[in-house]
PDB file of N, CA and C in Angstrom:
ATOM      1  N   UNK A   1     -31.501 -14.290 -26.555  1.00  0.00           N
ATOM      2  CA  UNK A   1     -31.789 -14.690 -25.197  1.00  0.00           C
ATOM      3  C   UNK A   1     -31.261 -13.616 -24.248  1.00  0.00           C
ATOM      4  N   UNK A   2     -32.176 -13.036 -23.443  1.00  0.00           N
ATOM      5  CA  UNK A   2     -31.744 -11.750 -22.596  1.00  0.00           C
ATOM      6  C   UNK A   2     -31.454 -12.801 -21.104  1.00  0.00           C
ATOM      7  N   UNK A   3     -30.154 -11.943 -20.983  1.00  0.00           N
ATOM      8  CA  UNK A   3     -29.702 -12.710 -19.475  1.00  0.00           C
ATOM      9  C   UNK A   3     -30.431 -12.148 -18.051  1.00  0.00           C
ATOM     10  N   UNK A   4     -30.619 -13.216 -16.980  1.00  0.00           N
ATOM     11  CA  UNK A   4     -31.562 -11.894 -15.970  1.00  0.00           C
ATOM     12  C   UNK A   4     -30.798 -11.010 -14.873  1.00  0.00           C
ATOM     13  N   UNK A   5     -31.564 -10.359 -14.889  1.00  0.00           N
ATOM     14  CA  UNK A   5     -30.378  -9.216 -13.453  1.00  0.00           C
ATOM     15  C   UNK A   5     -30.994 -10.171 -11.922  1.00  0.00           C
ATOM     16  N   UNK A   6     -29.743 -10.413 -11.596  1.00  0.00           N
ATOM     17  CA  UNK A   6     -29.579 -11.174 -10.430  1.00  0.00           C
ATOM     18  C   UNK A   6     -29.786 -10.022  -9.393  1.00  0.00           C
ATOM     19  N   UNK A   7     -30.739 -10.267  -8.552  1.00  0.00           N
ATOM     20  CA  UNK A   7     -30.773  -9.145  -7.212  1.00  0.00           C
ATOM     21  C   UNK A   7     -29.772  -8.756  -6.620  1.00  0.00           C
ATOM     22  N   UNK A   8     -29.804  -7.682  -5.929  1.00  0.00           N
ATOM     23  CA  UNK A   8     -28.229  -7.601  -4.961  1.00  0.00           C
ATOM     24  C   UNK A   8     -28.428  -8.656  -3.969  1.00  0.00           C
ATOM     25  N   UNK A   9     -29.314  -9.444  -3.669  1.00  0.00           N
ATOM     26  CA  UNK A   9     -29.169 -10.072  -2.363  1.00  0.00           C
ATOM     27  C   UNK A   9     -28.477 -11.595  -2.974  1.00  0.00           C
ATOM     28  N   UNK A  10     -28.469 -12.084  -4.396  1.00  0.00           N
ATOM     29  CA  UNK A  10     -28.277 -13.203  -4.875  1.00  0.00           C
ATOM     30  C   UNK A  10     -26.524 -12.837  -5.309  1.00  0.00           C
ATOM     31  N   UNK A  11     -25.897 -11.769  -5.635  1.00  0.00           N
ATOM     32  CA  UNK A  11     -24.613 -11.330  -5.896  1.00  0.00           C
ATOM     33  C   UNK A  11     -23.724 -12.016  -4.683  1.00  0.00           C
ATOM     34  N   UNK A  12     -22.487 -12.073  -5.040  1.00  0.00           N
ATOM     35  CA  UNK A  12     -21.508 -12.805  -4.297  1.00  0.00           C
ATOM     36  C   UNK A  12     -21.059 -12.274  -2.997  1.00  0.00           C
ATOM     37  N   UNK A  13     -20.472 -11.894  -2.244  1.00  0.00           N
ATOM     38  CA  UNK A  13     -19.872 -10.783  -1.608  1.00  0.00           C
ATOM     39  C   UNK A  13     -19.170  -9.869  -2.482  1.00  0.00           C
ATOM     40  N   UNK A  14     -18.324 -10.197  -3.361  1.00  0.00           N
ATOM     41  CA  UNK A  14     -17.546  -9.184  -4.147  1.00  0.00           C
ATOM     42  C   UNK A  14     -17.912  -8.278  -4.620  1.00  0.00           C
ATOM     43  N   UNK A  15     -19.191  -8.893  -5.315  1.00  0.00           N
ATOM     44  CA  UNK A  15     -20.023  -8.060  -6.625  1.00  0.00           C
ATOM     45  C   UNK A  15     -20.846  -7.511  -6.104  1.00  0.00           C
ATOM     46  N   UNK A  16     -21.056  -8.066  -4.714  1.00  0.00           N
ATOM     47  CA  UNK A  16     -22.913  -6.908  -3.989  1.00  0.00           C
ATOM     48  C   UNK A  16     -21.845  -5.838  -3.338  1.00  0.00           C
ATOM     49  N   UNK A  17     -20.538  -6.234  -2.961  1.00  0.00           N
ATOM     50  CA  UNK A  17     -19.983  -4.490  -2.148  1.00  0.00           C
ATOM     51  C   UNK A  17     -19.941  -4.147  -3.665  1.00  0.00           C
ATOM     52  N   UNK A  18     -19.366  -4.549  -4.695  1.00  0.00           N
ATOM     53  CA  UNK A  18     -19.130  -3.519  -5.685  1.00  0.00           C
ATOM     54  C   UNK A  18     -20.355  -2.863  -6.365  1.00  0.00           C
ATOM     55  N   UNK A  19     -21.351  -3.716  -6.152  1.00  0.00           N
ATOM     56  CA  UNK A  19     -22.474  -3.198  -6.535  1.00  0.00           C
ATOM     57  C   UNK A  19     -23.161  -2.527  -5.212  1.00  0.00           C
ATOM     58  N   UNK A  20     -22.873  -2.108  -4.266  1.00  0.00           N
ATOM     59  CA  UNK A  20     -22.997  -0.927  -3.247  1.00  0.00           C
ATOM     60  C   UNK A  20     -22.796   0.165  -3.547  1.00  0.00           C
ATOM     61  N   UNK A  21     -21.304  -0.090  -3.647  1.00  0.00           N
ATOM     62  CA  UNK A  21     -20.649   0.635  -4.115  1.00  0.00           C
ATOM     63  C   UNK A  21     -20.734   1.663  -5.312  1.00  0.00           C
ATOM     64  N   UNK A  22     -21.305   1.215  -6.533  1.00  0.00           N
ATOM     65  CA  UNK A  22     -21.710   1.576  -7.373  1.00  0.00           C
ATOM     66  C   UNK A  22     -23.382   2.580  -7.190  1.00  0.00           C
ATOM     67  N   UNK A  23     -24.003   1.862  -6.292  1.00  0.00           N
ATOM     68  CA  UNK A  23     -25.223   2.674  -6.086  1.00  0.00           C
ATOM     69  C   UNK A  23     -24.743   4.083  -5.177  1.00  0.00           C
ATOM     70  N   UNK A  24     -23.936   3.914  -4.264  1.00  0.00           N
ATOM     71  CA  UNK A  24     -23.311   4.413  -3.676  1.00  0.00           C
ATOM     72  C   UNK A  24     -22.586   6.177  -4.411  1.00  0.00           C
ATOM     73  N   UNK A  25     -22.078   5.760  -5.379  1.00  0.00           N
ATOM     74  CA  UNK A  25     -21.651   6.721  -6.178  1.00  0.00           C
ATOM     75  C   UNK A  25     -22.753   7.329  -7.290  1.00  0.00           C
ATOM     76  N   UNK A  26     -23.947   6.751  -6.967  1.00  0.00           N
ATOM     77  CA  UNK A  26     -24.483   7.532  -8.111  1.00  0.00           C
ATOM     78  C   UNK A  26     -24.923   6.508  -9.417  1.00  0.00           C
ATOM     79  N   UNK A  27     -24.234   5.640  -9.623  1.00  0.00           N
ATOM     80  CA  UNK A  27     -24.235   4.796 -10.581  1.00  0.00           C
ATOM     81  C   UNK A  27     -25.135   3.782 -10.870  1.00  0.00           C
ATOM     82  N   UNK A  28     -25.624   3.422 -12.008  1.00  0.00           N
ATOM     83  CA  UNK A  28     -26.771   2.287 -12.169  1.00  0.00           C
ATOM     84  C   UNK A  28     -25.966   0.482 -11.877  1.00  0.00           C
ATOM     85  N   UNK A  29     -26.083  -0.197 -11.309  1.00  0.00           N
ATOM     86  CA  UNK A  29     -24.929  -1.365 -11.454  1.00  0.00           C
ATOM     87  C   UNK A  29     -25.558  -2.862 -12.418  1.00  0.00           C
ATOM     88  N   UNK A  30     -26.494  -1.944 -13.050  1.00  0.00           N
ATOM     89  CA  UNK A  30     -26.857  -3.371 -13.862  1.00  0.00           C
ATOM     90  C   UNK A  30     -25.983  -4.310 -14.688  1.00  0.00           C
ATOM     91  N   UNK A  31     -24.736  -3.743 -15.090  1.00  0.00           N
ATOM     92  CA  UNK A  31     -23.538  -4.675 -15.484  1.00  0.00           C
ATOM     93  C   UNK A  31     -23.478  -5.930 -14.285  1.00  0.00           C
ATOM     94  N   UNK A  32     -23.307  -5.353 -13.072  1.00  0.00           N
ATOM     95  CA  UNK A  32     -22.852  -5.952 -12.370  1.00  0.00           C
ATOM     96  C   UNK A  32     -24.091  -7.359 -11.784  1.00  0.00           C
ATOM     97  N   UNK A  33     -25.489  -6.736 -12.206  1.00  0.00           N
ATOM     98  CA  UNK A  33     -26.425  -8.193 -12.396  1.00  0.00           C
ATOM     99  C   UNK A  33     -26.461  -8.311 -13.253  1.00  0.00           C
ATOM    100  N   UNK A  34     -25.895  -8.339 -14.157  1.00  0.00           N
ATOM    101  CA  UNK A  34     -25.733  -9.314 -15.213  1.00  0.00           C
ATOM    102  C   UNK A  34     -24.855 -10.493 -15.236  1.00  0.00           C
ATOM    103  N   UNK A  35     -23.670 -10.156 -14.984  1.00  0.00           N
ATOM    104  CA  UNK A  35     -22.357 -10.397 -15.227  1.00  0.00           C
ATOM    105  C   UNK A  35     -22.710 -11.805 -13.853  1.00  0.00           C
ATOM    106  N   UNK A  36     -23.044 -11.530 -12.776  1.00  0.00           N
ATOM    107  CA  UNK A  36     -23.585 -12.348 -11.866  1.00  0.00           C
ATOM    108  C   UNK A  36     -23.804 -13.747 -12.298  1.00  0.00           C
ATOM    109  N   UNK A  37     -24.512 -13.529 -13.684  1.00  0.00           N
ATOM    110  CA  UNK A  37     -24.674 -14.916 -13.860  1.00  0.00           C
ATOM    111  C   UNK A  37     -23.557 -15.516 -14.664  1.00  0.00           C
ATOM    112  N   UNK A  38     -22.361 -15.573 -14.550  1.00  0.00           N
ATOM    113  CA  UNK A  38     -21.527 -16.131 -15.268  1.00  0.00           C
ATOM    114  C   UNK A  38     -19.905 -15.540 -13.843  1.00  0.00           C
ATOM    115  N   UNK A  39     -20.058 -16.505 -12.775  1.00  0.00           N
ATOM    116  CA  UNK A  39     -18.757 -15.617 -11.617  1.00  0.00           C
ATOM    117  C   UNK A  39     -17.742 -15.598 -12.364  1.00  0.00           C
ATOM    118  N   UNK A  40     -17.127 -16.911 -13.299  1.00  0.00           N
ATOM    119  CA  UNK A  40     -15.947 -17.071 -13.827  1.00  0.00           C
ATOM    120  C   UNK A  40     -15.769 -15.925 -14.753  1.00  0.00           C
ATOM    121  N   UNK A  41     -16.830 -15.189 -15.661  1.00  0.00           N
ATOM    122  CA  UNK A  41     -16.685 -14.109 -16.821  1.00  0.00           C
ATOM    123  C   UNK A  41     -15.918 -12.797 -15.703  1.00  0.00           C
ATOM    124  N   UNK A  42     -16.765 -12.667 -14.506  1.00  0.00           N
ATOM    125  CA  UNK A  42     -16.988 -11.063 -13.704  1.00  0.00           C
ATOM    126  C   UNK A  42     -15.259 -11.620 -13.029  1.00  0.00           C
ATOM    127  N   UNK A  43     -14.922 -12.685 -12.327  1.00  0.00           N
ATOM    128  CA  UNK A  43     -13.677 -12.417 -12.326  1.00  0.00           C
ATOM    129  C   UNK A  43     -12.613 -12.533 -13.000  1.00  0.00           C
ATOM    130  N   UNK A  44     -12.390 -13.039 -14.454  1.00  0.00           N
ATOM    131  CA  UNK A  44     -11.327 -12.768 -15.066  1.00  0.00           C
ATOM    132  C   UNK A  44     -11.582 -11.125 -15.611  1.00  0.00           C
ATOM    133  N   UNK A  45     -12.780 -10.729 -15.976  1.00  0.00           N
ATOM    134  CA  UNK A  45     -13.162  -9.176 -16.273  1.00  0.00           C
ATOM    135  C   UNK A  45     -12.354  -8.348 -15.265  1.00  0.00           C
ATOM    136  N   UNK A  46     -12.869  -8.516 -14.062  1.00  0.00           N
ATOM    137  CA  UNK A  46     -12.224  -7.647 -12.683  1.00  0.00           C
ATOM    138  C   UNK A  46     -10.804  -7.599 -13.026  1.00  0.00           C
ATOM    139  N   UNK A  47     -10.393  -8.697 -12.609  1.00  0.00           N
ATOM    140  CA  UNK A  47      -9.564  -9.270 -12.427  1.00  0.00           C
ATOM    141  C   UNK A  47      -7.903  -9.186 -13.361  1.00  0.00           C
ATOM    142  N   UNK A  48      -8.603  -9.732 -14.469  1.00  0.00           N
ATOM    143  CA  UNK A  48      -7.078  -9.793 -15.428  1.00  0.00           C
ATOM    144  C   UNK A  48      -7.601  -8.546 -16.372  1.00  0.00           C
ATOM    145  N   UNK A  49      -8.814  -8.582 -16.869  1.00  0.00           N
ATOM    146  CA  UNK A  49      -8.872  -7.808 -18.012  1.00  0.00           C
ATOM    147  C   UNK A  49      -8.708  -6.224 -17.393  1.00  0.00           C
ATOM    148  N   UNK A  50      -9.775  -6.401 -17.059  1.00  0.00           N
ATOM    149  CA  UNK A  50     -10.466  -4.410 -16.264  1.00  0.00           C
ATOM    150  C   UNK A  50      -8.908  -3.910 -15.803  1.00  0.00           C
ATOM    151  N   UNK A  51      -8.530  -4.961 -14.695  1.00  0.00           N
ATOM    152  CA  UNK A  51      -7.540  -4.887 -13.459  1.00  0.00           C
ATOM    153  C   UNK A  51      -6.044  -4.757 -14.513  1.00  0.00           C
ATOM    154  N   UNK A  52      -5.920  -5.626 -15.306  1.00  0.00           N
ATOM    155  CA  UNK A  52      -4.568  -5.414 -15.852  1.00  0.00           C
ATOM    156  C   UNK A  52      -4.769  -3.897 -17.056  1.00  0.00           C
ATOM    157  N   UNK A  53      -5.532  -3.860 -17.498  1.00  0.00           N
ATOM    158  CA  UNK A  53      -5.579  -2.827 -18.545  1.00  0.00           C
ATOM    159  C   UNK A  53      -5.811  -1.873 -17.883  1.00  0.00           C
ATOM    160  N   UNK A  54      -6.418  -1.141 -16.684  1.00  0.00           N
ATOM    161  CA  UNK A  54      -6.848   0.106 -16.166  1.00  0.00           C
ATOM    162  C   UNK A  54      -5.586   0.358 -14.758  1.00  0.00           C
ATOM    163  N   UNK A  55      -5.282  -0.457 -14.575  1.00  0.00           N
ATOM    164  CA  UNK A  55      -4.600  -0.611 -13.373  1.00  0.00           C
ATOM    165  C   UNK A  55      -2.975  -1.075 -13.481  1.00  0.00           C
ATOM    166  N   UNK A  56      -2.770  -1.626 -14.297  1.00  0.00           N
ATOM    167  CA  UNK A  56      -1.178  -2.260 -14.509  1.00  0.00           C
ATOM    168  C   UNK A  56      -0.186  -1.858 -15.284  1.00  0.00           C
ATOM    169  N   UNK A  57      -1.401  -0.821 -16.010  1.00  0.00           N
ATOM    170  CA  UNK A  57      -0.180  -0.323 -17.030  1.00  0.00           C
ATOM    171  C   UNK A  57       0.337  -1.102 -18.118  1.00  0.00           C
ATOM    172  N   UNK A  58      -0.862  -1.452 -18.851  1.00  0.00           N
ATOM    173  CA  UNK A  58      -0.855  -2.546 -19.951  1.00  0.00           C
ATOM    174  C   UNK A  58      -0.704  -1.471 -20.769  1.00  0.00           C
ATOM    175  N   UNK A  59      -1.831  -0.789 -20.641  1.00  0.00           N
ATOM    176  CA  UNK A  59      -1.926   0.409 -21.989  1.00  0.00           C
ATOM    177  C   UNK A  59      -1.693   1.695 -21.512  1.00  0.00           C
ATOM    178  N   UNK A  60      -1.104   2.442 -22.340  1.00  0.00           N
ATOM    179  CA  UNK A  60      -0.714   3.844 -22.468  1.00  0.00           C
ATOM    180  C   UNK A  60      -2.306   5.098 -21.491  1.00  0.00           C
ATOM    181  N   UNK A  61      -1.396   5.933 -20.707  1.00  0.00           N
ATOM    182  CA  UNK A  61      -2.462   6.702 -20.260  1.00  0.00           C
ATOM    183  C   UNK A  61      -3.893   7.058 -21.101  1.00  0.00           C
ATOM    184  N   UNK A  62      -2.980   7.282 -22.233  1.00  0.00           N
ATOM    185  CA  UNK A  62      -3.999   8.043 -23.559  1.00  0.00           C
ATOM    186  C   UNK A  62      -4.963   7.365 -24.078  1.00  0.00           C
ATOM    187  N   UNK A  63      -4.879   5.914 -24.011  1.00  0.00           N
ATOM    188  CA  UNK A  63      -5.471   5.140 -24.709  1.00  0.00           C
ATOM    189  C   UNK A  63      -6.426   4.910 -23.639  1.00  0.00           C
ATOM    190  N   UNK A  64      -5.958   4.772 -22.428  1.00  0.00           N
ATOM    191  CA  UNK A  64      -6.906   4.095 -21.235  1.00  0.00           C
ATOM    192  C   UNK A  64      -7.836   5.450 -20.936  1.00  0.00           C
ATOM    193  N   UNK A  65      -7.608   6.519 -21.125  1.00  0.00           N
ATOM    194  CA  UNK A  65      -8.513   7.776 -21.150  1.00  0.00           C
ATOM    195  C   UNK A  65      -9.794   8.178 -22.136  1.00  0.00           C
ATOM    196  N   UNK A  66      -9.251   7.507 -23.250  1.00  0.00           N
ATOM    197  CA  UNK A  66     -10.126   7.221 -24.389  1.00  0.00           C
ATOM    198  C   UNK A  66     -10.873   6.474 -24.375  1.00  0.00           C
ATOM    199  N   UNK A  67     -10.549   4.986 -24.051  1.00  0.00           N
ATOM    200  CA  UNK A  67     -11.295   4.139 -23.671  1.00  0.00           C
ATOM    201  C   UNK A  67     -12.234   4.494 -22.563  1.00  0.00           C
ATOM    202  N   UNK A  68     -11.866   4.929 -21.667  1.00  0.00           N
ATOM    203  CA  UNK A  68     -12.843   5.471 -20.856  1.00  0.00           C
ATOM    204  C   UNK A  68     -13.680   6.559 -21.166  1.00  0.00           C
ATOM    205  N   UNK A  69     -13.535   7.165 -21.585  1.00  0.00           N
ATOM    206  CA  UNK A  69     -14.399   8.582 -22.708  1.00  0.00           C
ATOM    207  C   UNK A  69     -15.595   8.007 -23.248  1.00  0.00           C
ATOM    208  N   UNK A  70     -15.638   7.307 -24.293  1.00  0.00           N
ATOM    209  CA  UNK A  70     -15.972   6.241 -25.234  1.00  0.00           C
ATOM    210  C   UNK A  70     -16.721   5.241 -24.310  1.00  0.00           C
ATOM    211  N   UNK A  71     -16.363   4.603 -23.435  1.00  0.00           N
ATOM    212  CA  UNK A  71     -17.236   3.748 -22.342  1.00  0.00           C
ATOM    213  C   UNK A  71     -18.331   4.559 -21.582  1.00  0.00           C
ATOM    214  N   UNK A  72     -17.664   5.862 -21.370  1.00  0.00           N
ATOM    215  CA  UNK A  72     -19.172   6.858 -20.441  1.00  0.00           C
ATOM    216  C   UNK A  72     -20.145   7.001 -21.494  1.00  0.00           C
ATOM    217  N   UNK A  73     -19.602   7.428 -22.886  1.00  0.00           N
ATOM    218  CA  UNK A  73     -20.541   7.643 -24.336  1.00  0.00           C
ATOM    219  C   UNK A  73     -21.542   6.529 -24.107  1.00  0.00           C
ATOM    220  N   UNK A  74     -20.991   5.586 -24.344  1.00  0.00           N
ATOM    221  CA  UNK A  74     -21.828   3.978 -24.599  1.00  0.00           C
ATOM    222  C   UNK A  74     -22.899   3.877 -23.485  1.00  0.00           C
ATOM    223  N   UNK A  75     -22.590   3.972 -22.208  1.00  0.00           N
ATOM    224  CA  UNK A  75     -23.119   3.699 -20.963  1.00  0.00           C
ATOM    225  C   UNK A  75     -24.273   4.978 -20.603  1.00  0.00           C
ATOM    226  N   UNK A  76     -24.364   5.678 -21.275  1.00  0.00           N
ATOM    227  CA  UNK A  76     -24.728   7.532 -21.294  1.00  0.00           C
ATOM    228  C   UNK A  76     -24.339   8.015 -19.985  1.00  0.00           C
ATOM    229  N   UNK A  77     -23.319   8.293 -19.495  1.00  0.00           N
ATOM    230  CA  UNK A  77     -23.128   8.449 -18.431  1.00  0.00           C
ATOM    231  C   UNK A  77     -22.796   9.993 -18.585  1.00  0.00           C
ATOM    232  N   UNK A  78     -23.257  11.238 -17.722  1.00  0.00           N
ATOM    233  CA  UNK A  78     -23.603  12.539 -17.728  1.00  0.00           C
ATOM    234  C   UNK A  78     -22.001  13.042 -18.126  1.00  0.00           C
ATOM    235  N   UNK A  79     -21.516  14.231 -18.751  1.00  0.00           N
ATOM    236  CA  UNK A  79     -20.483  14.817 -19.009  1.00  0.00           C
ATOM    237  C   UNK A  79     -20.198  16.157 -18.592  1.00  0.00           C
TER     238      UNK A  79
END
């Protein structure tokens, strides 16, 4: 079952600036209509997961660099 991409005009406030934002930089934000359809998934994601692991210093620089390496791979994002 494919989930649908929610328009930017149907996104929350949070998720349509972040998904501005994202067009903004260059970036495709189809995560971000996706994720739309589930608010409770996109804010514990933001929030505890994304936010504590990239931002809090859960994990080691090295690891969070990798992980991010590895996430542009997946996403094909230009190098």
């Amino acid at each position: 079952m494919a989930l649908r991409h929610r328009t930017r005009e149907e996104l929350s406030g949070r998720l349509a600036r972040m998904w501005d934002a994202s067009r903004a930089n260059g970036n495709e934000p189809r995560f971000l209509e996706v994720v739309a359809n589930a608010p409770n998934v996109a804010e514990f994601y933001f929030d505890h997961f994304y936010g504590g692991l990239f931002f809090n210093g859960i994990a080691p620089r090295r690891v969070k660099e990798l992980v991010r390496l590895r996430l542009s791979n997946l996403h094909g994002c230009a190098s």
